[in-house]
PDB file of N, CA and C in Angstrom:
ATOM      1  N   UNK A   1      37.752 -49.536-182.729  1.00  0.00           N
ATOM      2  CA  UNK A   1      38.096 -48.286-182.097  1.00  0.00           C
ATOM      3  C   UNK A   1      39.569 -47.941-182.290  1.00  0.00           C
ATOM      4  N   UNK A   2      40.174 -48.989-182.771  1.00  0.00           N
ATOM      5  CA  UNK A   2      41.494 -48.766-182.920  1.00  0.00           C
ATOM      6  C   UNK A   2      42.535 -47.688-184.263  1.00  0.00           C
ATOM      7  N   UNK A   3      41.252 -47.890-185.697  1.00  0.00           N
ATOM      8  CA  UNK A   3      41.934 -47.110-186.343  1.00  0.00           C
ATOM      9  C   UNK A   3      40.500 -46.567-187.009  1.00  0.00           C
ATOM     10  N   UNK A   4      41.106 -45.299-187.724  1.00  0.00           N
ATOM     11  CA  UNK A   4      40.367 -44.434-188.449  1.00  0.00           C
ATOM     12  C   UNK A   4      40.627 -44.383-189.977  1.00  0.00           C
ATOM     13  N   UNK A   5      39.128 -44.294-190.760  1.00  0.00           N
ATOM     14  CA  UNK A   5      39.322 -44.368-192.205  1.00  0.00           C
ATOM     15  C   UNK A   5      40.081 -42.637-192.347  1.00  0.00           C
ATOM     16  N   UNK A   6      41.506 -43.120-193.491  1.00  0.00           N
ATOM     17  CA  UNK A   6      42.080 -42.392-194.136  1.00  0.00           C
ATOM     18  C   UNK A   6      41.033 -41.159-194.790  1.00  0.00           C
ATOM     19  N   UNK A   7      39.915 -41.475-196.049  1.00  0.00           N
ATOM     20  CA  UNK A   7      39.751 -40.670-196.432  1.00  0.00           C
ATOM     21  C   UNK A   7      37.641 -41.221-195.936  1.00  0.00           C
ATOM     22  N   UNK A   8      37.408 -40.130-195.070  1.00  0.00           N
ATOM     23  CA  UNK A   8      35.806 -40.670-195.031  1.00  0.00           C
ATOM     24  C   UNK A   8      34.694 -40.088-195.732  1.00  0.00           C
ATOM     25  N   UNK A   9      34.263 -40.660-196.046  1.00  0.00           N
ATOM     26  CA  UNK A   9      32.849 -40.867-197.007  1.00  0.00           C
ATOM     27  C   UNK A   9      31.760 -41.147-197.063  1.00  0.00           C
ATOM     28  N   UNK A  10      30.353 -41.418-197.232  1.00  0.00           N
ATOM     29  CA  UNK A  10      29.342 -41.382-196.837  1.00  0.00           C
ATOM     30  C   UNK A  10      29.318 -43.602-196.623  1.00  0.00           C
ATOM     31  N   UNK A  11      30.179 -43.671-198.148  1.00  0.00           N
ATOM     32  CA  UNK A  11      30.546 -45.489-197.891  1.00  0.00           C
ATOM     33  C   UNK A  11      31.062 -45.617-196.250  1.00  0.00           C
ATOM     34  N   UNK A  12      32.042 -44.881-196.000  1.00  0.00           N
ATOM     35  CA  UNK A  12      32.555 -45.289-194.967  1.00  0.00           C
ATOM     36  C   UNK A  12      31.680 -45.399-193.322  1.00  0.00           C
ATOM     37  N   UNK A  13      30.782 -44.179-193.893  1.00  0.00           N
ATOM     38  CA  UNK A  13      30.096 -44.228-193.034  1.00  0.00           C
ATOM     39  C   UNK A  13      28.771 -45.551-192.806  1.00  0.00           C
ATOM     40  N   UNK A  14      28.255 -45.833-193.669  1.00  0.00           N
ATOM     41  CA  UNK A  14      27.608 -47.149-193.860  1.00  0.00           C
ATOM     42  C   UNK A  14      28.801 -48.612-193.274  1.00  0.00           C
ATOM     43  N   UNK A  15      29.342 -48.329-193.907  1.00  0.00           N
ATOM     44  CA  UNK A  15      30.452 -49.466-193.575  1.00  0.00           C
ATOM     45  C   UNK A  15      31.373 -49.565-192.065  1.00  0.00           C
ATOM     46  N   UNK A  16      31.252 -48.564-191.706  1.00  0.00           N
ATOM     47  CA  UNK A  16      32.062 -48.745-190.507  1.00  0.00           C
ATOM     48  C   UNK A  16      31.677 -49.458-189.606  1.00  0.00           C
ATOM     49  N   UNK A  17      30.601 -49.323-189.070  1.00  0.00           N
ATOM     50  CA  UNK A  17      29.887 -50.538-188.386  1.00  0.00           C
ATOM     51  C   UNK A  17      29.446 -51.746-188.755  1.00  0.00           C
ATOM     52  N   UNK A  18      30.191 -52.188-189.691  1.00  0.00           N
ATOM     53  CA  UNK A  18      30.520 -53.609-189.903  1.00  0.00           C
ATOM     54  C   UNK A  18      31.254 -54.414-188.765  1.00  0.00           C
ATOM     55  N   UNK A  19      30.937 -55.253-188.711  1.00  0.00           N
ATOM     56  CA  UNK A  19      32.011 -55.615-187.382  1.00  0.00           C
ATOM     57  C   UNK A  19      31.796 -56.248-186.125  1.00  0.00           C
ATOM     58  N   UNK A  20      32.315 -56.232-185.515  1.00  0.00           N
ATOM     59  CA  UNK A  20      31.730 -56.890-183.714  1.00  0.00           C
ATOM     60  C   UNK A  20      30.777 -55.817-183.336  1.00  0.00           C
ATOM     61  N   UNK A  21      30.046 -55.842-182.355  1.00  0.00           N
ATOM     62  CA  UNK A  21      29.281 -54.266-182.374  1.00  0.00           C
ATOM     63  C   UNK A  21      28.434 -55.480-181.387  1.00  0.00           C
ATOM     64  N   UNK A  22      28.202 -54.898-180.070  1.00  0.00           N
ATOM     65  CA  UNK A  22      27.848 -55.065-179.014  1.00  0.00           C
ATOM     66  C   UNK A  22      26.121 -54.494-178.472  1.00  0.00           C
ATOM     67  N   UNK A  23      25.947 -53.756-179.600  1.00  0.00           N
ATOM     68  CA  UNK A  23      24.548 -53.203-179.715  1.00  0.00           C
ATOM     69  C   UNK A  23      23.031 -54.003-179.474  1.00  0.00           C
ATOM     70  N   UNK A  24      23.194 -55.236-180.263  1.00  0.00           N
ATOM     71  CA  UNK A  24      21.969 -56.051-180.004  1.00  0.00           C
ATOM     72  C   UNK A  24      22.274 -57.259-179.151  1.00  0.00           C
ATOM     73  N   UNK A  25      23.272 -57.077-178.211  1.00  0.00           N
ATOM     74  CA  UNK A  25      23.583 -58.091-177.040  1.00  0.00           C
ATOM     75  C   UNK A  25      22.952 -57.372-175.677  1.00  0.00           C
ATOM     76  N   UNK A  26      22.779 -56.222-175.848  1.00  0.00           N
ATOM     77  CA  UNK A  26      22.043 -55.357-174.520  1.00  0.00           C
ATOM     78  C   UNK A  26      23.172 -55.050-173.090  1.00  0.00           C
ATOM     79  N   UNK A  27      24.046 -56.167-172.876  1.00  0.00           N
ATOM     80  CA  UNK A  27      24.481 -55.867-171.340  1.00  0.00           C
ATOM     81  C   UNK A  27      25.613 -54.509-171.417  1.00  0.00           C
ATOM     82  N   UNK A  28      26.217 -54.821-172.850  1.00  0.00           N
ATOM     83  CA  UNK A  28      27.223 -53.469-173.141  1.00  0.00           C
ATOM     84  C   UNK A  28      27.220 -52.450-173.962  1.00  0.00           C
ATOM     85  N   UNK A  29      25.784 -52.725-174.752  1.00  0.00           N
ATOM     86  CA  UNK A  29      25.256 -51.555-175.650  1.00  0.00           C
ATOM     87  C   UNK A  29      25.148 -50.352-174.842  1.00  0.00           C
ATOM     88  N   UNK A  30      24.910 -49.772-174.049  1.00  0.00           N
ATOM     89  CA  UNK A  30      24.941 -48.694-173.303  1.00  0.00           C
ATOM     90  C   UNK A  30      26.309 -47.751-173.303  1.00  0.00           C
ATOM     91  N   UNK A  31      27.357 -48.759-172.779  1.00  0.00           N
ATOM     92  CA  UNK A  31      28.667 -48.211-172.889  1.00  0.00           C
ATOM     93  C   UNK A  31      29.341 -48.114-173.928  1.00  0.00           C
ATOM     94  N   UNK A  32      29.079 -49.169-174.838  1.00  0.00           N
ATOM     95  CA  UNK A  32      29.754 -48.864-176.107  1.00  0.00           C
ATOM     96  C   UNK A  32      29.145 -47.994-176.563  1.00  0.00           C
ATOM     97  N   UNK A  33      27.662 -47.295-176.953  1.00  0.00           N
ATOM     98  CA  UNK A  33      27.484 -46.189-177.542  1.00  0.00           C
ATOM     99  C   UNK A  33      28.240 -44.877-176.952  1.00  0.00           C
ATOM    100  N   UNK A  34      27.965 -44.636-175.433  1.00  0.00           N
ATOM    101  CA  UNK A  34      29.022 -43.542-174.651  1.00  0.00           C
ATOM    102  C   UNK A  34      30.452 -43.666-175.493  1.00  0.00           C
ATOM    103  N   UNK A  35      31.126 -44.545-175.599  1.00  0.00           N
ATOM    104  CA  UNK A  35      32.249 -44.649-175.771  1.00  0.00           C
ATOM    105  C   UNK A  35      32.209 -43.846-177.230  1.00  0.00           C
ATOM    106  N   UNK A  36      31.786 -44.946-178.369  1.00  0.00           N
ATOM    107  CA  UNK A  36      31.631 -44.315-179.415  1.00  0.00           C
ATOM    108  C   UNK A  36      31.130 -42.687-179.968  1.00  0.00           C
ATOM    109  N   UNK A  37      30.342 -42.405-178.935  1.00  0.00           N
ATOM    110  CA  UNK A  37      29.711 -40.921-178.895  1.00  0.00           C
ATOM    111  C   UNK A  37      31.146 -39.867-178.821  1.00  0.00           C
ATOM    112  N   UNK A  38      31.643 -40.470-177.865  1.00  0.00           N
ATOM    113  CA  UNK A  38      32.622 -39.449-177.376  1.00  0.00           C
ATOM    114  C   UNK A  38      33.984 -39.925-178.277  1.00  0.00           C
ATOM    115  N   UNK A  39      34.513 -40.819-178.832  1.00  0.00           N
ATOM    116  CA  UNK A  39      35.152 -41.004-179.856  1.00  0.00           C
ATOM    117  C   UNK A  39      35.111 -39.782-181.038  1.00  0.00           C
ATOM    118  N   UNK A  40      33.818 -40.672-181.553  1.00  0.00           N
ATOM    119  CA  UNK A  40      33.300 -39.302-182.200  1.00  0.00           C
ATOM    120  C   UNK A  40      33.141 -37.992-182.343  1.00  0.00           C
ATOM    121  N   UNK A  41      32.932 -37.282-180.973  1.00  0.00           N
ATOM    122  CA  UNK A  41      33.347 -36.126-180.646  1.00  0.00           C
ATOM    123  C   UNK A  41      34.550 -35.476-181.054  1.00  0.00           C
ATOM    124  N   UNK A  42      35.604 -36.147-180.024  1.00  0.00           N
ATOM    125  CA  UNK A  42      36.696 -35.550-180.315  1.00  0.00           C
ATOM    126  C   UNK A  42      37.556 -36.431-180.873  1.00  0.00           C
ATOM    127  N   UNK A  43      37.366 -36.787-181.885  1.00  0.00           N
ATOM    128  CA  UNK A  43      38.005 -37.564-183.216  1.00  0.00           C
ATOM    129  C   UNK A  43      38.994 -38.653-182.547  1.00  0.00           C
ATOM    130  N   UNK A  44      39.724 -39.199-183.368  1.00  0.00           N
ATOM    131  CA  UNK A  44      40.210 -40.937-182.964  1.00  0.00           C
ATOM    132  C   UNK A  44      41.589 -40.447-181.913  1.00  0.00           C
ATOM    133  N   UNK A  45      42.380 -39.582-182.587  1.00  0.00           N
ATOM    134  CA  UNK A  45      43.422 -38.982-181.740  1.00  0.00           C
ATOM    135  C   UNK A  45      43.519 -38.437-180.493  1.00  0.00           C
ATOM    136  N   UNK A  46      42.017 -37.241-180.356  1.00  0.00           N
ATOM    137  CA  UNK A  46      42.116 -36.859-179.449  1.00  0.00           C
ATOM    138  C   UNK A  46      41.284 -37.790-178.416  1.00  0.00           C
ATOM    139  N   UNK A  47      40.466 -38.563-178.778  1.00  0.00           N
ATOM    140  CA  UNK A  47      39.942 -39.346-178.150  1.00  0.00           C
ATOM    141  C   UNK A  47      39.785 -40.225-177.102  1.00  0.00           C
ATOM    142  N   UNK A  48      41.314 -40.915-177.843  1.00  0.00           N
ATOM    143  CA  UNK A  48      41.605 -41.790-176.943  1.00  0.00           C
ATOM    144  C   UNK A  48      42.590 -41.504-175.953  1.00  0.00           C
ATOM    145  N   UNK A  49      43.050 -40.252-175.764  1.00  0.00           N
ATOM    146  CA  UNK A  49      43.487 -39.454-174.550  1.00  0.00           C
ATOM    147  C   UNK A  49      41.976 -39.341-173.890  1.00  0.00           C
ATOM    148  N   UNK A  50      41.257 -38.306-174.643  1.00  0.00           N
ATOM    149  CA  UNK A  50      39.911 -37.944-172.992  1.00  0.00           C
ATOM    150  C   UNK A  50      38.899 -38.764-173.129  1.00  0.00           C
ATOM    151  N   UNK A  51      38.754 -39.887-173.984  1.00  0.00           N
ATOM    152  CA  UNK A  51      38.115 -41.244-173.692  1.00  0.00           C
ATOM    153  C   UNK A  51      38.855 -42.058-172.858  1.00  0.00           C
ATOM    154  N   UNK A  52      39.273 -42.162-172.064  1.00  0.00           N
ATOM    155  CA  UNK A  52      40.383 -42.970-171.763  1.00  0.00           C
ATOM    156  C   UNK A  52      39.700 -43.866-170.531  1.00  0.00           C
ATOM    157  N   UNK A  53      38.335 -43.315-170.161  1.00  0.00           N
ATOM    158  CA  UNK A  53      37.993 -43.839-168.871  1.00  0.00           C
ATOM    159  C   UNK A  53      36.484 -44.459-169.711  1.00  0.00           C
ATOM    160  N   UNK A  54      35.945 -44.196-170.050  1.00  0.00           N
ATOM    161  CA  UNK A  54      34.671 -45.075-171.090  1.00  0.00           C
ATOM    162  C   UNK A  54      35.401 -46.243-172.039  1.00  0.00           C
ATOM    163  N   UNK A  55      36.456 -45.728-172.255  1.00  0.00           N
ATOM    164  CA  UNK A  55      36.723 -46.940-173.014  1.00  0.00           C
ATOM    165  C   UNK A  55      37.884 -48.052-172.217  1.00  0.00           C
ATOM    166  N   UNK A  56      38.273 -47.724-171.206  1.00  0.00           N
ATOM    167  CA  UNK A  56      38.376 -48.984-170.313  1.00  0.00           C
ATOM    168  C   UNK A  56      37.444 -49.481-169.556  1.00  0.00           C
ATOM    169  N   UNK A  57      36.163 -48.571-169.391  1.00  0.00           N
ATOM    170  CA  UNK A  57      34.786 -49.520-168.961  1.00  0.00           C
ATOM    171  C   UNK A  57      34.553 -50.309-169.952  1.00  0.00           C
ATOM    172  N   UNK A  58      34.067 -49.756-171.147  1.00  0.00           N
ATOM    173  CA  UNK A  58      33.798 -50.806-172.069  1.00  0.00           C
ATOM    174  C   UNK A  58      34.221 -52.201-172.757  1.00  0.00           C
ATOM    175  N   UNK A  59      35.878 -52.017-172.509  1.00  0.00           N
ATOM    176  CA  UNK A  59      36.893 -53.036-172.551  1.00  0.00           C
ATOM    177  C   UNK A  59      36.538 -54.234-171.905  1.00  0.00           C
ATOM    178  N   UNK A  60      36.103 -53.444-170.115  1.00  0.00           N
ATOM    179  CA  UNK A  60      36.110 -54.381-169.322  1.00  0.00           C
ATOM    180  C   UNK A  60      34.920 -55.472-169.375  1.00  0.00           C
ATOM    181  N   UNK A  61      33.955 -54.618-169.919  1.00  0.00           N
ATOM    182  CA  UNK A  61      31.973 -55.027-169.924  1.00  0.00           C
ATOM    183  C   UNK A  61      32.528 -55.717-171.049  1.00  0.00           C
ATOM    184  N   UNK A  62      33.475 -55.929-172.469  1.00  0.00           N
ATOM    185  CA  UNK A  62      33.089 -56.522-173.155  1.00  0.00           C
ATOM    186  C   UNK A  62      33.795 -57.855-172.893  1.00  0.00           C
ATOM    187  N   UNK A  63      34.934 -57.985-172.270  1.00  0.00           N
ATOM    188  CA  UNK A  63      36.271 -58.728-171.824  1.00  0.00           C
ATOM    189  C   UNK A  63      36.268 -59.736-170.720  1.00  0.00           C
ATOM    190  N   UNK A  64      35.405 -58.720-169.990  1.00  0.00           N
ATOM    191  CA  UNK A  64      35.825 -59.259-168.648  1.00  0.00           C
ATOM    192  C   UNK A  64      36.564 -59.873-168.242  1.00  0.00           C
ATOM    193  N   UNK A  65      37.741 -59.474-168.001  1.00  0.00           N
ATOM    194  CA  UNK A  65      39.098 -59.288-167.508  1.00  0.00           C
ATOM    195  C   UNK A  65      39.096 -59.608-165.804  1.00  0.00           C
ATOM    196  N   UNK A  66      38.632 -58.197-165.591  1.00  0.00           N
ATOM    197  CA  UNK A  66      38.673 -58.794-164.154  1.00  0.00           C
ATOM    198  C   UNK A  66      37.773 -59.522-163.554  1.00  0.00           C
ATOM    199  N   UNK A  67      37.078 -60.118-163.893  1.00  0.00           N
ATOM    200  CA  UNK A  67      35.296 -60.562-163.095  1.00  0.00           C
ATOM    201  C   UNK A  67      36.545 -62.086-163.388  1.00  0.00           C
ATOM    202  N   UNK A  68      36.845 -62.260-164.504  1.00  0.00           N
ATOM    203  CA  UNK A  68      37.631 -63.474-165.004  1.00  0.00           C
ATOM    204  C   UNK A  68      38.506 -63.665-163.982  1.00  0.00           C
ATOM    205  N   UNK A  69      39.386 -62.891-163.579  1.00  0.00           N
ATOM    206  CA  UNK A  69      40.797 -63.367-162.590  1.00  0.00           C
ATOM    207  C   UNK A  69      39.765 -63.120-161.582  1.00  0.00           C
ATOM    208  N   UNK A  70      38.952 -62.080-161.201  1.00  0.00           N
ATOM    209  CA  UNK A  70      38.463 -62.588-159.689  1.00  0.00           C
ATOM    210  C   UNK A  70      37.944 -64.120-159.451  1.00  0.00           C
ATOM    211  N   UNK A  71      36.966 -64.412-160.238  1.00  0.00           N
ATOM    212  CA  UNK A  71      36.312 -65.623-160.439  1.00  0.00           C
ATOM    213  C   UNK A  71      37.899 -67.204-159.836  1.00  0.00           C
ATOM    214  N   UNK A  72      39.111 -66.728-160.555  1.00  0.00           N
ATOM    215  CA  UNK A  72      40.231 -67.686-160.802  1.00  0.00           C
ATOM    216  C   UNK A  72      40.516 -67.654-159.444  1.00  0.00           C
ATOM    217  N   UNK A  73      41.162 -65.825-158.403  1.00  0.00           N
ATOM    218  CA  UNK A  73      41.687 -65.921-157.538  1.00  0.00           C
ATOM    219  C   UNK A  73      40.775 -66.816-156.528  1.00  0.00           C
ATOM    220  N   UNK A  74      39.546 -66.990-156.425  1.00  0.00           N
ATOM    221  CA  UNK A  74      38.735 -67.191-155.476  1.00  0.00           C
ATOM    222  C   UNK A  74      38.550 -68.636-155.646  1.00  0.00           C
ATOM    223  N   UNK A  75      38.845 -69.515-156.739  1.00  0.00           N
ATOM    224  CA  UNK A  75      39.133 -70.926-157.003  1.00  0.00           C
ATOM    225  C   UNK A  75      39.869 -71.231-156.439  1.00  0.00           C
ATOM    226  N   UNK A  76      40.931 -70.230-156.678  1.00  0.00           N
ATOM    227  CA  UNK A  76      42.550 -70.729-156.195  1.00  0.00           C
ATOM    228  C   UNK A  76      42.777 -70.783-154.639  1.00  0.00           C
ATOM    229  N   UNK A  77      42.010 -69.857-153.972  1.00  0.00           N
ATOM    230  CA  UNK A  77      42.215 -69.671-152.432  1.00  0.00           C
ATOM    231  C   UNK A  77      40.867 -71.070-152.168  1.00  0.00           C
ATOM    232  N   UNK A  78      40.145 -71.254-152.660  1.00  0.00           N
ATOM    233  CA  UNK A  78      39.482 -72.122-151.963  1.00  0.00           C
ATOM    234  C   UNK A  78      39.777 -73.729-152.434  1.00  0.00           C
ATOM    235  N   UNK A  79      41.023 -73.684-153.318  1.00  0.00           N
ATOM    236  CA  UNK A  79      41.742 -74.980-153.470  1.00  0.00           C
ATOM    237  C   UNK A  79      42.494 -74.978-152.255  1.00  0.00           C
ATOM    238  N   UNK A  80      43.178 -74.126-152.271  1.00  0.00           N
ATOM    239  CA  UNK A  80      44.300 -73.899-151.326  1.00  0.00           C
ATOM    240  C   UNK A  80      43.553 -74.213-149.601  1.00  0.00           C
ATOM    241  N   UNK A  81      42.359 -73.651-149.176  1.00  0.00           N
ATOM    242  CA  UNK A  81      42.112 -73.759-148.172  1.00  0.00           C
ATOM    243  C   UNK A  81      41.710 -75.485-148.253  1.00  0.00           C
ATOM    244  N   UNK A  82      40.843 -76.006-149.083  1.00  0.00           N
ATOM    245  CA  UNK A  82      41.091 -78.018-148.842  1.00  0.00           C
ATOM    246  C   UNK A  82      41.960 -78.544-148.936  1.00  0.00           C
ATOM    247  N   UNK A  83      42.937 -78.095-149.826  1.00  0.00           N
ATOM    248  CA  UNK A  83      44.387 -78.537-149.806  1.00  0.00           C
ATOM    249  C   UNK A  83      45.078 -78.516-148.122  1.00  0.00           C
ATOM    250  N   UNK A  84      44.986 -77.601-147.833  1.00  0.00           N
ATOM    251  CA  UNK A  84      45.442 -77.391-146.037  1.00  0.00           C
ATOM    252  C   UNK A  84      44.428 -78.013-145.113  1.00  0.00           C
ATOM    253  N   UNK A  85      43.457 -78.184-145.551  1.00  0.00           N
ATOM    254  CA  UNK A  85      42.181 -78.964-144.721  1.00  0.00           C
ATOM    255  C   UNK A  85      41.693 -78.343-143.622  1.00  0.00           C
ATOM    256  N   UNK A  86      41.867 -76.660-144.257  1.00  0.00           N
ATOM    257  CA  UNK A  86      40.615 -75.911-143.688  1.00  0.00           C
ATOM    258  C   UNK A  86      38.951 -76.306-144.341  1.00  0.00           C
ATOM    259  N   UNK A  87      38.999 -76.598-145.268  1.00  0.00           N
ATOM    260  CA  UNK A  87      37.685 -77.050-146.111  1.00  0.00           C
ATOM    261  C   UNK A  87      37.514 -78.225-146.377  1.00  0.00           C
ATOM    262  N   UNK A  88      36.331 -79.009-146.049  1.00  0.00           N
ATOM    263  CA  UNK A  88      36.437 -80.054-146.033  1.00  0.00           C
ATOM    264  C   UNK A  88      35.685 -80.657-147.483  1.00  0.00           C
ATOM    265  N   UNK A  89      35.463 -82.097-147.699  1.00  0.00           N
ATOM    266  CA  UNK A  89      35.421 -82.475-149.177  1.00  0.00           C
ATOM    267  C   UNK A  89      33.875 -81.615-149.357  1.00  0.00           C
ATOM    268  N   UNK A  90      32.739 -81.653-148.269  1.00  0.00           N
ATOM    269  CA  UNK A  90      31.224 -81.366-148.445  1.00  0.00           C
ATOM    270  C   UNK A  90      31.395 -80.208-148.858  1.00  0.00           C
ATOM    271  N   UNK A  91      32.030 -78.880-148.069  1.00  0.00           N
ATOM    272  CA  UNK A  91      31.974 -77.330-148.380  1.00  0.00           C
ATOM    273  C   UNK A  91      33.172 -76.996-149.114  1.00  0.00           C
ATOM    274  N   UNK A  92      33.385 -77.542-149.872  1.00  0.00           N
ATOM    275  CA  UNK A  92      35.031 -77.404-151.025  1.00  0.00           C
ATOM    276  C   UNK A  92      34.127 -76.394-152.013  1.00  0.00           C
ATOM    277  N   UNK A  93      32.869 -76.624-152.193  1.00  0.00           N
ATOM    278  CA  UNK A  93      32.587 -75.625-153.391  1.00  0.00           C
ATOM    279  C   UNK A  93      31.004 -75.054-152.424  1.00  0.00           C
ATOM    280  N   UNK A  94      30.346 -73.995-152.964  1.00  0.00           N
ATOM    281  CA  UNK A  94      29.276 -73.581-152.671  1.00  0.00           C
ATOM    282  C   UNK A  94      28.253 -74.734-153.127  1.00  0.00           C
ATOM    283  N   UNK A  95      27.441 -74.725-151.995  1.00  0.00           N
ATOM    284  CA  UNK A  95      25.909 -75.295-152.166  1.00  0.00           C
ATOM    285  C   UNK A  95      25.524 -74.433-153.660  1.00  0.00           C
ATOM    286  N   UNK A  96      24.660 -75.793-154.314  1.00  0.00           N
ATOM    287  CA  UNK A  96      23.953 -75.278-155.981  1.00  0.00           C
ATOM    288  C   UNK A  96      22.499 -74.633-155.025  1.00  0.00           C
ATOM    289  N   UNK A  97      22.178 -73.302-155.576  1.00  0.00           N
ATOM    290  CA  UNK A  97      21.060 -72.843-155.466  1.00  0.00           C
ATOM    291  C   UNK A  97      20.052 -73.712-155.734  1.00  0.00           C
ATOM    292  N   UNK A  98      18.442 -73.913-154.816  1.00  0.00           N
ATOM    293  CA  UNK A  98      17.562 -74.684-155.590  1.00  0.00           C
ATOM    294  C   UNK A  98      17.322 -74.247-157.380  1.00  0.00           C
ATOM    295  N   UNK A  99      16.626 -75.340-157.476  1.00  0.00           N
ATOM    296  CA  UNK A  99      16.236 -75.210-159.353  1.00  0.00           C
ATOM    297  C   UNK A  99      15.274 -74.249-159.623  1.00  0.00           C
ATOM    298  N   UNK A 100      14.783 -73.641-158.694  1.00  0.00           N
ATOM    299  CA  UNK A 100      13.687 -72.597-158.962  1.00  0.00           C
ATOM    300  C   UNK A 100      14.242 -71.614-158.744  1.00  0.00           C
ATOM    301  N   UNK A 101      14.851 -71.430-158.287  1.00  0.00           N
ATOM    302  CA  UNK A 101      15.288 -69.872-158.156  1.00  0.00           C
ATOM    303  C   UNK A 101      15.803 -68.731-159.413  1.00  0.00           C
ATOM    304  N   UNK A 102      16.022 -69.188-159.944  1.00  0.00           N
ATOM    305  CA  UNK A 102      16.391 -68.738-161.441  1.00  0.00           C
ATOM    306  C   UNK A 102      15.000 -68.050-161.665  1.00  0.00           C
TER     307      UNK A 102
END
């Protein structure tokens, strides 16, 4: 999404979707097509001004950025609470769901 072919062509068009492409993974194919749709629309320049909100969803669905630091902060506070010996060694981490539940 970052750059655009100089001179485009019907090659280019075959070829452009070479690449990472999130399409047959299912959880972010949805957004990446939005994204790309509207790329497309209003070309790479203007794009990524009034794309600006699809394509930090998509960033995020492909990245996960924040699910990542939430996941960290919530380690970190529940080190911190056994460390102070609000939590004791049994409830330091969540009970494992039974094996069936899946």
């Amino acid at each position: 999404m970052e750059s655009s072919p100089f001179l485009k062509s019907p090659f280019t068009d075959l070829t452009g979707a070479v690449g990472i492409s999130h399409q047959f993974f299912g959880e972010c194919a949805d957004i990446e097509m939005k994204t790309l749709d509207c790329l497309e629309a209003y070309g790479l320049d203007r794009g990524l001004k009034k794309c600006d909100a699809l394509i930090a969803d998509y960033t995020e669905c492909a990245r996960k950025v924040k699910q990542y630091n939430r996941m960290f902060t919530m380690r970190k506070e529940r080190n911190r609470q056994y460390a102070a010996g609000e939590r004791t060694k049994e409830n330091h981490y969540a009970p494992s769901p039974p094996n069936d539940s899946y």
